[in-house]
PDB file of N, CA and C in Angstrom:
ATOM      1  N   UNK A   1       0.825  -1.185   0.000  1.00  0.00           N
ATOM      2  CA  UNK A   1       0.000   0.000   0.000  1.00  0.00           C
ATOM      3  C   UNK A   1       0.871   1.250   0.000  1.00  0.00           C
ATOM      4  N   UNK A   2       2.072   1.128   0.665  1.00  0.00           N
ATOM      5  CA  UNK A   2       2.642   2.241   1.095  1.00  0.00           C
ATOM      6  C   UNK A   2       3.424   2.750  -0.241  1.00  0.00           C
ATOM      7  N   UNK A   3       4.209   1.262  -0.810  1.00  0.00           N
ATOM      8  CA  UNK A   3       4.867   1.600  -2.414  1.00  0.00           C
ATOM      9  C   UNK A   3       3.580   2.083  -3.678  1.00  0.00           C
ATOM     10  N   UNK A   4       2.295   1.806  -3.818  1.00  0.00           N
ATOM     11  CA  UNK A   4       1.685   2.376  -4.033  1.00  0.00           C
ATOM     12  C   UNK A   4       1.477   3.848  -3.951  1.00  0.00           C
ATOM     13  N   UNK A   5       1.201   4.224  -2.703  1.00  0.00           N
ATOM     14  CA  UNK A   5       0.666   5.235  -2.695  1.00  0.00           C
ATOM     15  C   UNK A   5       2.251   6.714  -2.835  1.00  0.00           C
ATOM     16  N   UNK A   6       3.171   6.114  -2.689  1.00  0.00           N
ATOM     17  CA  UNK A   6       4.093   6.826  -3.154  1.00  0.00           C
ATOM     18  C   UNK A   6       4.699   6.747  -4.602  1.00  0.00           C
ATOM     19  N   UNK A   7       4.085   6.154  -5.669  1.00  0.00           N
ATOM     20  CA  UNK A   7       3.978   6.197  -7.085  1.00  0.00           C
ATOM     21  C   UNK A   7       3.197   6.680  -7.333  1.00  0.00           C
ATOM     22  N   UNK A   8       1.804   6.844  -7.033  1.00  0.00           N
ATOM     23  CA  UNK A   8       0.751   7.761  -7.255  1.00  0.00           C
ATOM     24  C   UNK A   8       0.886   9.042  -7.018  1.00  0.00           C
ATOM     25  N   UNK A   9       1.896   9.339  -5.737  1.00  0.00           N
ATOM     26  CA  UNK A   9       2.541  11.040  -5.571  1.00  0.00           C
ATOM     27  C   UNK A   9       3.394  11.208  -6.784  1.00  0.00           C
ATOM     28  N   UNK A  10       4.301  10.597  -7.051  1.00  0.00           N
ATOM     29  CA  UNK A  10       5.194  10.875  -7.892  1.00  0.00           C
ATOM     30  C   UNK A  10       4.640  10.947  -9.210  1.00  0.00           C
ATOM     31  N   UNK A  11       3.311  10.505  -9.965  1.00  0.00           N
ATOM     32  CA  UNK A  11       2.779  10.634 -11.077  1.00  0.00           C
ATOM     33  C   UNK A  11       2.276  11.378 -10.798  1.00  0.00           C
ATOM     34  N   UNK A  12       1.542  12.124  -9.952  1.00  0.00           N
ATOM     35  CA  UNK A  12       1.139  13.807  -9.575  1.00  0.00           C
ATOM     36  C   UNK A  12       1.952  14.692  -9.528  1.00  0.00           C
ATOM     37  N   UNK A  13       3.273  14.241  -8.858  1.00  0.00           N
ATOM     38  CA  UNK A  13       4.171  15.402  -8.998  1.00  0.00           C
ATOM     39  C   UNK A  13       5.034  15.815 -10.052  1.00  0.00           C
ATOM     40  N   UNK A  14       5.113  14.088 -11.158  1.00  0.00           N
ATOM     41  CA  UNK A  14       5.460  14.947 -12.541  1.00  0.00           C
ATOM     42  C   UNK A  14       4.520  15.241 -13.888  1.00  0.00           C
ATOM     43  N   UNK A  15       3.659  15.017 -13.067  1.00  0.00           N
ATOM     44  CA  UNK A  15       2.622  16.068 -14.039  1.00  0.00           C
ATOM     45  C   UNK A  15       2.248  17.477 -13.946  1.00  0.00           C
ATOM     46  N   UNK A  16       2.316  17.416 -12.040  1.00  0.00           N
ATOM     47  CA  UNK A  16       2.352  19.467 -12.170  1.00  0.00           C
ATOM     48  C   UNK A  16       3.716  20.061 -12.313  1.00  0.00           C
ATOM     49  N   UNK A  17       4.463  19.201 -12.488  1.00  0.00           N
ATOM     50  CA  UNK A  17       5.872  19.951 -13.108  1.00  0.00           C
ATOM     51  C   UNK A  17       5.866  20.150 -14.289  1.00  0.00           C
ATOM     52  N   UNK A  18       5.341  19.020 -15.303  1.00  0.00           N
ATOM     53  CA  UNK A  18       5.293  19.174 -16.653  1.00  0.00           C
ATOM     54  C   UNK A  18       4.143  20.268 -16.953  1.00  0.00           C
ATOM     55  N   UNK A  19       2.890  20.427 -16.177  1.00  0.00           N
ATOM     56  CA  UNK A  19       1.703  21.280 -16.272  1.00  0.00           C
ATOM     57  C   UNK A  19       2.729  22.984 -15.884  1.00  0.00           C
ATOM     58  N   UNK A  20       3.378  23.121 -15.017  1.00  0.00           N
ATOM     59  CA  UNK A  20       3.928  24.109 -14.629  1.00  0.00           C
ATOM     60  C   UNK A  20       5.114  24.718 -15.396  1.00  0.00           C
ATOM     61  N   UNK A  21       5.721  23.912 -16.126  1.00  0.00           N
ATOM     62  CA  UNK A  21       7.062  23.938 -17.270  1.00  0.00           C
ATOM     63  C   UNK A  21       6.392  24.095 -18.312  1.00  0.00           C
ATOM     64  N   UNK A  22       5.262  23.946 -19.149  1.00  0.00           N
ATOM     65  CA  UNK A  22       4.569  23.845 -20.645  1.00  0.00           C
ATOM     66  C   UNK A  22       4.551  25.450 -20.799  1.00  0.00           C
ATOM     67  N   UNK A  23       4.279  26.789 -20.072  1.00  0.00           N
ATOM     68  CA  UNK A  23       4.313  27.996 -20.108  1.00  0.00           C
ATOM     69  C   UNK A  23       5.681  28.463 -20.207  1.00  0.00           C
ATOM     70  N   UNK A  24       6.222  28.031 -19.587  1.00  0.00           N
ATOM     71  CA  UNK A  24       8.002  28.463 -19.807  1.00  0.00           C
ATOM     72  C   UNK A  24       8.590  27.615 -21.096  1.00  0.00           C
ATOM     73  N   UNK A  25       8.296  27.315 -21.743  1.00  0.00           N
ATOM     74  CA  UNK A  25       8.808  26.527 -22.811  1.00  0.00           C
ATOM     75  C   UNK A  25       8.435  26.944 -23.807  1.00  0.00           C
ATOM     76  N   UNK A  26       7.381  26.951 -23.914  1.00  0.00           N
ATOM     77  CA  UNK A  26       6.236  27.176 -25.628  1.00  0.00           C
ATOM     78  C   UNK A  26       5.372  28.846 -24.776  1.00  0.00           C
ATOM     79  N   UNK A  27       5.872  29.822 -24.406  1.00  0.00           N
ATOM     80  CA  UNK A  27       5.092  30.959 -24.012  1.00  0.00           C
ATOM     81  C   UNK A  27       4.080  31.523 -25.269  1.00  0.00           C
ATOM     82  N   UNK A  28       3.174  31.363 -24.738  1.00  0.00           N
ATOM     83  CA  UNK A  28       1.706  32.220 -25.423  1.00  0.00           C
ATOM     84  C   UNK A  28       1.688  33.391 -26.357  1.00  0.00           C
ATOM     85  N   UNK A  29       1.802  34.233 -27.252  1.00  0.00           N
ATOM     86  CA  UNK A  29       1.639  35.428 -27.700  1.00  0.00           C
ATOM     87  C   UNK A  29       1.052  36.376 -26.884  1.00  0.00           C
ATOM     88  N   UNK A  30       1.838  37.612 -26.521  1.00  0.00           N
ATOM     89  CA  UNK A  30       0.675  38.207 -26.030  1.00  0.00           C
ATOM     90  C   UNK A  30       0.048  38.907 -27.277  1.00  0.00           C
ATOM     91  N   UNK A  31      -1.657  39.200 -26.921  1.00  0.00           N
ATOM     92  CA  UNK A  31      -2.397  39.992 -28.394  1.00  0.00           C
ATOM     93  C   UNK A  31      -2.925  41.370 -27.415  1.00  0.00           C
ATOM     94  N   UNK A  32      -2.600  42.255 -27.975  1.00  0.00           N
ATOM     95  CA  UNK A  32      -3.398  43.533 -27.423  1.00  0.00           C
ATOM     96  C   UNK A  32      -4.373  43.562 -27.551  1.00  0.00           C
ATOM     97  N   UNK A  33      -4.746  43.611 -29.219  1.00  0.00           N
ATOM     98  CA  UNK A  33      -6.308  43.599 -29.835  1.00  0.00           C
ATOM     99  C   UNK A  33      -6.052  42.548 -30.530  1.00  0.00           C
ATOM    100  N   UNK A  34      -7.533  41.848 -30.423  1.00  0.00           N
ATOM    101  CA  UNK A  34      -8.249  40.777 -31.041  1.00  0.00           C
ATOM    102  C   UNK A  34      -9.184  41.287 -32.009  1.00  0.00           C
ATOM    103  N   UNK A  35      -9.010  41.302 -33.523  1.00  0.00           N
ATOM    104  CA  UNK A  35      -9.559  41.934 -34.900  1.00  0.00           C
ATOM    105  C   UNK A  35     -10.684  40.243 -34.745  1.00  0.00           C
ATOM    106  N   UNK A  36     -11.967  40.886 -34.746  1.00  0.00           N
ATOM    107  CA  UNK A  36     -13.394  39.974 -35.072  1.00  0.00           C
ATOM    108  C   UNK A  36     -13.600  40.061 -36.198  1.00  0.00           C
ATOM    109  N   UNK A  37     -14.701  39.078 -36.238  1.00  0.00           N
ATOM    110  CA  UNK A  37     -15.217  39.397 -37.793  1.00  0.00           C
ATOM    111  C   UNK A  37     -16.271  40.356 -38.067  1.00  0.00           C
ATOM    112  N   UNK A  38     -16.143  40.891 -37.096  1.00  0.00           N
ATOM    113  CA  UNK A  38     -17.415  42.439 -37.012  1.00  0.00           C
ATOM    114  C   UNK A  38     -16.711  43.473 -36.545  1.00  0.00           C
ATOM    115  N   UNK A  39     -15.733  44.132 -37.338  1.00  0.00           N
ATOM    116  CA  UNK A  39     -14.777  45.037 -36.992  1.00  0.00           C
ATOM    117  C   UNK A  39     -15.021  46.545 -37.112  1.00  0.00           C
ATOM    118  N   UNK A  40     -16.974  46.565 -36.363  1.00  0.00           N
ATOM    119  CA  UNK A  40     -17.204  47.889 -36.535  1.00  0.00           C
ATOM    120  C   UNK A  40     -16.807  49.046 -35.424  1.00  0.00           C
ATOM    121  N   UNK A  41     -17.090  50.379 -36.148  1.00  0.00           N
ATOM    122  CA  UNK A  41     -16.994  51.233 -35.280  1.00  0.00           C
ATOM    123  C   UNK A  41     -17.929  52.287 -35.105  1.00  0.00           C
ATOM    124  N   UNK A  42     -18.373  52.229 -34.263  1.00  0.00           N
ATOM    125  CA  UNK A  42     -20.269  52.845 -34.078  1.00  0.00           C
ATOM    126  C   UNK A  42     -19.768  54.771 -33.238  1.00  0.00           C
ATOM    127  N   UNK A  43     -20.455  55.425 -34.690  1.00  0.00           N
ATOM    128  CA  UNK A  43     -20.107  56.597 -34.407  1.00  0.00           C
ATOM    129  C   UNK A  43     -20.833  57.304 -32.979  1.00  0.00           C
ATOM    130  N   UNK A  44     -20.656  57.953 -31.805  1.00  0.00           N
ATOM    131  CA  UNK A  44     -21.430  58.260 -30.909  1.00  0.00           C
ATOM    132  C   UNK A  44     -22.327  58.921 -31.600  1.00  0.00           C
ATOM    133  N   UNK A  45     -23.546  58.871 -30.583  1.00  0.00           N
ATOM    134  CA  UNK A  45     -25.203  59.671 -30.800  1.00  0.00           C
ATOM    135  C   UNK A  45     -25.589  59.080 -31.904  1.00  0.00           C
ATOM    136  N   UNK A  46     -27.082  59.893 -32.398  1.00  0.00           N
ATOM    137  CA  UNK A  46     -28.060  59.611 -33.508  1.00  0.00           C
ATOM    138  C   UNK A  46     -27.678  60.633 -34.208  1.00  0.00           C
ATOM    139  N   UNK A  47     -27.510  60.021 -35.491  1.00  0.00           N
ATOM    140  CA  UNK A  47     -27.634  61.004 -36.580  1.00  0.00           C
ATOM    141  C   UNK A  47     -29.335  60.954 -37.837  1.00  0.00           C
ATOM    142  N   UNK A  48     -29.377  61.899 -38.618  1.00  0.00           N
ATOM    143  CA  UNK A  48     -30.300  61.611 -39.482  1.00  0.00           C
ATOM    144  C   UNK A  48     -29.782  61.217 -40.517  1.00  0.00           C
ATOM    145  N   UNK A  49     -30.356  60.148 -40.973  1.00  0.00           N
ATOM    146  CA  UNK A  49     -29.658  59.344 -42.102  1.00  0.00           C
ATOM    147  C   UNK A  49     -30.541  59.251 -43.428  1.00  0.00           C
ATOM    148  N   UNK A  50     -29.310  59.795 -44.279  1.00  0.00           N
ATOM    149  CA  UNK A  50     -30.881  60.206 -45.509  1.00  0.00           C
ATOM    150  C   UNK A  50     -29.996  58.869 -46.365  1.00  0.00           C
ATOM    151  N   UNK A  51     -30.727  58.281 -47.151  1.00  0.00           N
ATOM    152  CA  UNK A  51     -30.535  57.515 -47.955  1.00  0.00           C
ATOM    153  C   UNK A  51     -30.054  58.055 -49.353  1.00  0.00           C
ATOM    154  N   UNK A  52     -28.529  56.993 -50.255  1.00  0.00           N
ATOM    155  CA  UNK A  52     -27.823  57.676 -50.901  1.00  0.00           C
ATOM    156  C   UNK A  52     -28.853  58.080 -51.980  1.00  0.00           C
ATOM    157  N   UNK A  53     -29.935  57.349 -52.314  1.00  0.00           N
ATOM    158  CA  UNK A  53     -30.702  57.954 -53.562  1.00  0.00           C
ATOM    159  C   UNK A  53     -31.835  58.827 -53.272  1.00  0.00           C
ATOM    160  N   UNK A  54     -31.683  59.558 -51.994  1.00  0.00           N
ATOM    161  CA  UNK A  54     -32.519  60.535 -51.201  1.00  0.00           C
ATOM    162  C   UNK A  54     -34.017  60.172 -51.131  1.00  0.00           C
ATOM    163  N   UNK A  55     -34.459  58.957 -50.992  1.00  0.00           N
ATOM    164  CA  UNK A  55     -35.971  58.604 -51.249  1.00  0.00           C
ATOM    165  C   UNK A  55     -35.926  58.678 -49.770  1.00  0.00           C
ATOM    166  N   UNK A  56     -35.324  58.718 -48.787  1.00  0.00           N
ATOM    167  CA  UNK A  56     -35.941  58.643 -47.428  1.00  0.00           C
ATOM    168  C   UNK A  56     -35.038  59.488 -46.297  1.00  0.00           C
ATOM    169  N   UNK A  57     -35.497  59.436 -45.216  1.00  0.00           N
ATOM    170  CA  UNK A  57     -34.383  60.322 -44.452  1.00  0.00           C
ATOM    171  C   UNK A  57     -34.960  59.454 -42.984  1.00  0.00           C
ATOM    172  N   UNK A  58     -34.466  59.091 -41.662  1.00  0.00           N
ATOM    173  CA  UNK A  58     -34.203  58.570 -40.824  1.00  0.00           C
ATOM    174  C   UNK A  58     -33.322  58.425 -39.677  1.00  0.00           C
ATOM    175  N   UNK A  59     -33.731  58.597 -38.533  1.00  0.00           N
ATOM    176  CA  UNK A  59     -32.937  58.649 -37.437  1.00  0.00           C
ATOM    177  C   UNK A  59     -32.595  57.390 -37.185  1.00  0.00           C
ATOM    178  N   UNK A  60     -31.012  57.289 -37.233  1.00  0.00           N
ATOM    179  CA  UNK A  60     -30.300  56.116 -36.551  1.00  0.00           C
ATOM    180  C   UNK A  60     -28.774  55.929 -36.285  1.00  0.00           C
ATOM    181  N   UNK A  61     -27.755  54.979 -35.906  1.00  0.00           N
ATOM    182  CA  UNK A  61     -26.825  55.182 -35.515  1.00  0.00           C
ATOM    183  C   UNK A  61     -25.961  54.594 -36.827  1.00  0.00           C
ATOM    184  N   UNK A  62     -24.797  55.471 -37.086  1.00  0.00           N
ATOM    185  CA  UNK A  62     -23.862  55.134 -38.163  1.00  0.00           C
ATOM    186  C   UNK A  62     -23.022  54.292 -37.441  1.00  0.00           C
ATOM    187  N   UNK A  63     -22.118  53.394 -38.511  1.00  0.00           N
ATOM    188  CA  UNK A  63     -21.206  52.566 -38.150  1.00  0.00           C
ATOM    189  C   UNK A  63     -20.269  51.989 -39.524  1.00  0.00           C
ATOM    190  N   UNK A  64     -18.904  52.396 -39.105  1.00  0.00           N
ATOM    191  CA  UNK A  64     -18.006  52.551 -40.332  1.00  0.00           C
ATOM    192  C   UNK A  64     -17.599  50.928 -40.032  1.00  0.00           C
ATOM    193  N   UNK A  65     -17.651  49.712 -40.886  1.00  0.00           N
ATOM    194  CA  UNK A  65     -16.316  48.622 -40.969  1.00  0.00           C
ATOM    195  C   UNK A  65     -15.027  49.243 -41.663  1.00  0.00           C
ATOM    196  N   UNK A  66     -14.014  48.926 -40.186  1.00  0.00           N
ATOM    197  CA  UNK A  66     -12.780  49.113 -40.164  1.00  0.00           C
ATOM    198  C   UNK A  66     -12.242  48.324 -40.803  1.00  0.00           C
ATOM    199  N   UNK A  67     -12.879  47.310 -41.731  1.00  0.00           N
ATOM    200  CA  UNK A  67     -11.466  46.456 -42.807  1.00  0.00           C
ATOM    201  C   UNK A  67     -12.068  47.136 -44.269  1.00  0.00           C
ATOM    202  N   UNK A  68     -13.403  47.190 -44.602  1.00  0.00           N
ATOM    203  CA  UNK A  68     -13.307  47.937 -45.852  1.00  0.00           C
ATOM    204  C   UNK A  68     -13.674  49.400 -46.054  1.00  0.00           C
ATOM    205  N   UNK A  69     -13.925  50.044 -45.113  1.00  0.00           N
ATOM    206  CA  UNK A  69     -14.367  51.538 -44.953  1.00  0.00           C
ATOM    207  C   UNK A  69     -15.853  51.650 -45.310  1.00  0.00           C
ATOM    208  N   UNK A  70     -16.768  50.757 -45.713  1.00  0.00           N
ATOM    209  CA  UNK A  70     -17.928  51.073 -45.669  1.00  0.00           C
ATOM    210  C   UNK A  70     -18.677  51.598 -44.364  1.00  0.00           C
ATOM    211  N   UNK A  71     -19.424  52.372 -45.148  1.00  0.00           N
ATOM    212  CA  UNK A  71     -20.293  53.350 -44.056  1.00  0.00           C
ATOM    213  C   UNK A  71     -21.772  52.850 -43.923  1.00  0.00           C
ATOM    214  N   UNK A  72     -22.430  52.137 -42.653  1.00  0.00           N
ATOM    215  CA  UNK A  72     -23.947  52.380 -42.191  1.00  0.00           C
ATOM    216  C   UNK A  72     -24.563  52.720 -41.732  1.00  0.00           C
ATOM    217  N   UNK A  73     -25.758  52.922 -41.666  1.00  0.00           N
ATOM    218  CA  UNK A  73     -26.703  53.385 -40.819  1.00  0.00           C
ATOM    219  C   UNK A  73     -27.303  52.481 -40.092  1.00  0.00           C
ATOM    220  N   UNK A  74     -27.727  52.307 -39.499  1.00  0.00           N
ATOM    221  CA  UNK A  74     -28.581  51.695 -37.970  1.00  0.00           C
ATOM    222  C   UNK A  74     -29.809  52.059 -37.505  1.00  0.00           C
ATOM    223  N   UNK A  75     -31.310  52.334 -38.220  1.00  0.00           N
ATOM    224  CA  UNK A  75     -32.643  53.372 -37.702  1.00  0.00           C
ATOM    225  C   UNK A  75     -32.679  52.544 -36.495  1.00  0.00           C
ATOM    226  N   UNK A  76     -32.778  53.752 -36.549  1.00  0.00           N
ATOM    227  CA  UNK A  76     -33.275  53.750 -34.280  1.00  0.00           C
ATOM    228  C   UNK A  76     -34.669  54.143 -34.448  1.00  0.00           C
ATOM    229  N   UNK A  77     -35.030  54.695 -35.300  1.00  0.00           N
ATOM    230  CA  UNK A  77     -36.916  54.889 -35.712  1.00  0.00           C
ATOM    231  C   UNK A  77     -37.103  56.422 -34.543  1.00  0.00           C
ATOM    232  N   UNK A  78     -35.905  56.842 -33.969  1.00  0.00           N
ATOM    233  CA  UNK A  78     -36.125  58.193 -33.214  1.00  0.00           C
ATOM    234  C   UNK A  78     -34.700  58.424 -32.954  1.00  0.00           C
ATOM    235  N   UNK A  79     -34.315  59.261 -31.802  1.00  0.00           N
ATOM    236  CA  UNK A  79     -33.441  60.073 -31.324  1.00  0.00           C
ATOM    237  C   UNK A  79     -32.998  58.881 -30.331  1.00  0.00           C
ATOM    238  N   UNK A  80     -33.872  57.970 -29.602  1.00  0.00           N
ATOM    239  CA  UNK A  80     -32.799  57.445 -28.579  1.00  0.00           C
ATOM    240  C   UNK A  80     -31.653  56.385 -29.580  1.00  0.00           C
ATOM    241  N   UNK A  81     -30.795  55.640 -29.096  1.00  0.00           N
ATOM    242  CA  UNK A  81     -29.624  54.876 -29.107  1.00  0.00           C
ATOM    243  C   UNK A  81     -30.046  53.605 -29.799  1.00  0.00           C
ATOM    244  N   UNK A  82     -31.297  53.181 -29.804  1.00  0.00           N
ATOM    245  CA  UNK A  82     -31.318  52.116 -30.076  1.00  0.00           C
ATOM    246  C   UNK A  82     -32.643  51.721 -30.529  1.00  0.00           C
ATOM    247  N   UNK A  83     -32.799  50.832 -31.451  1.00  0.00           N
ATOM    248  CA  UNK A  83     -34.459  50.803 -31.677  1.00  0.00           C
ATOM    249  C   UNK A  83     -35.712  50.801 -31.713  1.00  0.00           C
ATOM    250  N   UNK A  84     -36.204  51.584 -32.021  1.00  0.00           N
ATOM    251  CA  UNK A  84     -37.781  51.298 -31.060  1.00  0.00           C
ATOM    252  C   UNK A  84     -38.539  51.205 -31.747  1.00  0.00           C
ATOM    253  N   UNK A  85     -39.841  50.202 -31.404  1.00  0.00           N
ATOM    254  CA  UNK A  85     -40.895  50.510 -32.153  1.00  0.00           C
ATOM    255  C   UNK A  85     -42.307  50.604 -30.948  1.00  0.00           C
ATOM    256  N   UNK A  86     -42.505  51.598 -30.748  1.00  0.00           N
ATOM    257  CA  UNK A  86     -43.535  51.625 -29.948  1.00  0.00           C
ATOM    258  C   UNK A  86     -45.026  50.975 -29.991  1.00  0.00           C
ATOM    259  N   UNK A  87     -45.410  50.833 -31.348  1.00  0.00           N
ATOM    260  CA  UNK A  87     -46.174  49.755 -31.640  1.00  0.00           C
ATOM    261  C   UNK A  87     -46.587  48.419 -31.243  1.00  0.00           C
ATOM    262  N   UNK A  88     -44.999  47.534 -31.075  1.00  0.00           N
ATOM    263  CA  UNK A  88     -44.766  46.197 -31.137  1.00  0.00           C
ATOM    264  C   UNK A  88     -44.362  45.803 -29.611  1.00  0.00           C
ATOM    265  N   UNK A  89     -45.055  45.092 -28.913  1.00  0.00           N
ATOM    266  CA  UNK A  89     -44.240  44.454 -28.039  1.00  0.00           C
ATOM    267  C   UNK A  89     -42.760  43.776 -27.631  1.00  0.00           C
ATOM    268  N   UNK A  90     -42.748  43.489 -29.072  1.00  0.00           N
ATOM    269  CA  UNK A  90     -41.581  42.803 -29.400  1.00  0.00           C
ATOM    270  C   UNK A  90     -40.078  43.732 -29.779  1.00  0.00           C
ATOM    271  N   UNK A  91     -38.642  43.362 -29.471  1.00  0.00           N
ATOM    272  CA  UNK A  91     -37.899  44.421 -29.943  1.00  0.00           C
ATOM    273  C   UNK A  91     -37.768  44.252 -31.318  1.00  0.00           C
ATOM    274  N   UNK A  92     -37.776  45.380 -32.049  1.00  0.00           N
ATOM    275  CA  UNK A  92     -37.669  45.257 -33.083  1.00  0.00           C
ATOM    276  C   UNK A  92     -35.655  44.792 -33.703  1.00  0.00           C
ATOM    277  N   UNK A  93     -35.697  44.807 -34.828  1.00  0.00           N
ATOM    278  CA  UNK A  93     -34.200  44.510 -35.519  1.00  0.00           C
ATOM    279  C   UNK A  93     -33.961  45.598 -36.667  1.00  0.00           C
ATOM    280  N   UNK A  94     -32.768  46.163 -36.290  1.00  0.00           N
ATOM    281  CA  UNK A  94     -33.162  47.193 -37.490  1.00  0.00           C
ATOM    282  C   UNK A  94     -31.733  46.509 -38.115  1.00  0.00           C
ATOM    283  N   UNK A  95     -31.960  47.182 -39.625  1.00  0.00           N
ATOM    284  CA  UNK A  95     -31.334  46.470 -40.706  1.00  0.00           C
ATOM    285  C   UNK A  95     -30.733  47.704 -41.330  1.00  0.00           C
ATOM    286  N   UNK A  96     -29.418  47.334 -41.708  1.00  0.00           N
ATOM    287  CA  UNK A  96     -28.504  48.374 -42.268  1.00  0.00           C
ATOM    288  C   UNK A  96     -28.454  48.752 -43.575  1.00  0.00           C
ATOM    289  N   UNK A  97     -28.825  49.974 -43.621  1.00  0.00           N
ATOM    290  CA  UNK A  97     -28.301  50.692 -44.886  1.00  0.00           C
ATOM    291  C   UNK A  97     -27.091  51.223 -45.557  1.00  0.00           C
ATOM    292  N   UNK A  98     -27.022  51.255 -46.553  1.00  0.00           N
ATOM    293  CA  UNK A  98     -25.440  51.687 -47.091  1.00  0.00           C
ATOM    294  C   UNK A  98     -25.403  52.547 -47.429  1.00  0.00           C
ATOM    295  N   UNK A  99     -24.350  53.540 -46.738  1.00  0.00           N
ATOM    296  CA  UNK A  99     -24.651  55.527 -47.077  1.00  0.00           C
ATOM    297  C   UNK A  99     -23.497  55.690 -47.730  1.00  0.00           C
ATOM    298  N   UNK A 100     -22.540  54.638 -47.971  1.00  0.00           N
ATOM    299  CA  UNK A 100     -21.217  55.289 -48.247  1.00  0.00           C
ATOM    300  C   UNK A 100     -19.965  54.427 -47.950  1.00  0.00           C
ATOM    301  N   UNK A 101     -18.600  54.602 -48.851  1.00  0.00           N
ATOM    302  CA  UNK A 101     -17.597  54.120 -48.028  1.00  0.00           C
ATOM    303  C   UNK A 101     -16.030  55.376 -48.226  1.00  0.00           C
ATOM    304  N   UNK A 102     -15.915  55.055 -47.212  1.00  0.00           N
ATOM    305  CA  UNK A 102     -13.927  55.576 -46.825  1.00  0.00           C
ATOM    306  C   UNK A 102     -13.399  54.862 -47.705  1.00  0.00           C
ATOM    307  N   UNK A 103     -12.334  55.505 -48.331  1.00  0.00           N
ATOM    308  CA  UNK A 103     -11.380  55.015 -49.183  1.00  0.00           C
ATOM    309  C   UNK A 103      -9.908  54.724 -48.315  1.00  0.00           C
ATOM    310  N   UNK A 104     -10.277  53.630 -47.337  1.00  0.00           N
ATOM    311  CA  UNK A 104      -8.986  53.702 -46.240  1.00  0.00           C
ATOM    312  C   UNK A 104      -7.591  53.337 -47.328  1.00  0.00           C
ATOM    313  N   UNK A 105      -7.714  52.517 -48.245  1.00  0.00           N
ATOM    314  CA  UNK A 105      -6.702  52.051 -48.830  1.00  0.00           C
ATOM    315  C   UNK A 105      -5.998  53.515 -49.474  1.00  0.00           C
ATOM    316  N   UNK A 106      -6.449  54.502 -49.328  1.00  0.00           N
ATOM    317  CA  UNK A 106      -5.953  55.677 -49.823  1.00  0.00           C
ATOM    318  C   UNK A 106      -5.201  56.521 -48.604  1.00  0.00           C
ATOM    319  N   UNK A 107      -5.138  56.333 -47.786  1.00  0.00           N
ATOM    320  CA  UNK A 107      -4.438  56.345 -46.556  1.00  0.00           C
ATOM    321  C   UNK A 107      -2.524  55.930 -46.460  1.00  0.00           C
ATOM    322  N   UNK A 108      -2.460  55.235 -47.365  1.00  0.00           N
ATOM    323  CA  UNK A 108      -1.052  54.472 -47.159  1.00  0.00           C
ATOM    324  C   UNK A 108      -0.282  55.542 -48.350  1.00  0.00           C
ATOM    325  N   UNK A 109      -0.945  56.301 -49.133  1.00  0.00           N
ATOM    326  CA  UNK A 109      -0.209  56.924 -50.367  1.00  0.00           C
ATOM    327  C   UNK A 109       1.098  58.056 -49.746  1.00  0.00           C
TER     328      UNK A 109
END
């Protein structure tokens, strides 16, 4: 029992050595920023958002993607932050329009 139970320490104790040595050996990357696949950037407040072929105009929140410079809109259906439909019990989903894009690749010239 006793040679037992002192092989069973010793297979614990070189496993939290090997568990404790795997960081000092192969160390991690550190990452500052982590780039998603939703790499937006949501301009503060409501703006009015007129549509590029001017058939409509609308309160909602813009939001530029930082990998191709396209520009959206966001109706908030008013002035607050976020969508409303006072109508519906339910929250509504608002769906993005395309007002525009940044020519970021013109940046590096």
């Amino acid at each position: 029992m006793n040679k037992t139970t002192n092989v069973l320490l010793l297979v614990i104790a070189v496993a939290l050595v090997a568990i404790a040595l795997e960081p000092l050996m192969r160390p991690r990357p550190a990452r500052a920023q982590v780039m998603t696949d939703f790499s937006l950037y949501f301009e503060p407040g409501v703006f009015l958002l007129r549509a590029p072929d001017g058939t409509s105009q609308i309160y909602g929140k813009v939001a530029v993607d930082m990998r191709t410079g396209k520009i959206w809109g966001f109706p908030t259906y008013g002035q607050q932050p976020y969508p409303v439909d006072v109508a519906s019990t339910k929250p509504p989903t608002s769906r993005p329009i395309a007002l525009g894009r940044f020519a970021l690749e013109d940046t590096d010239r």
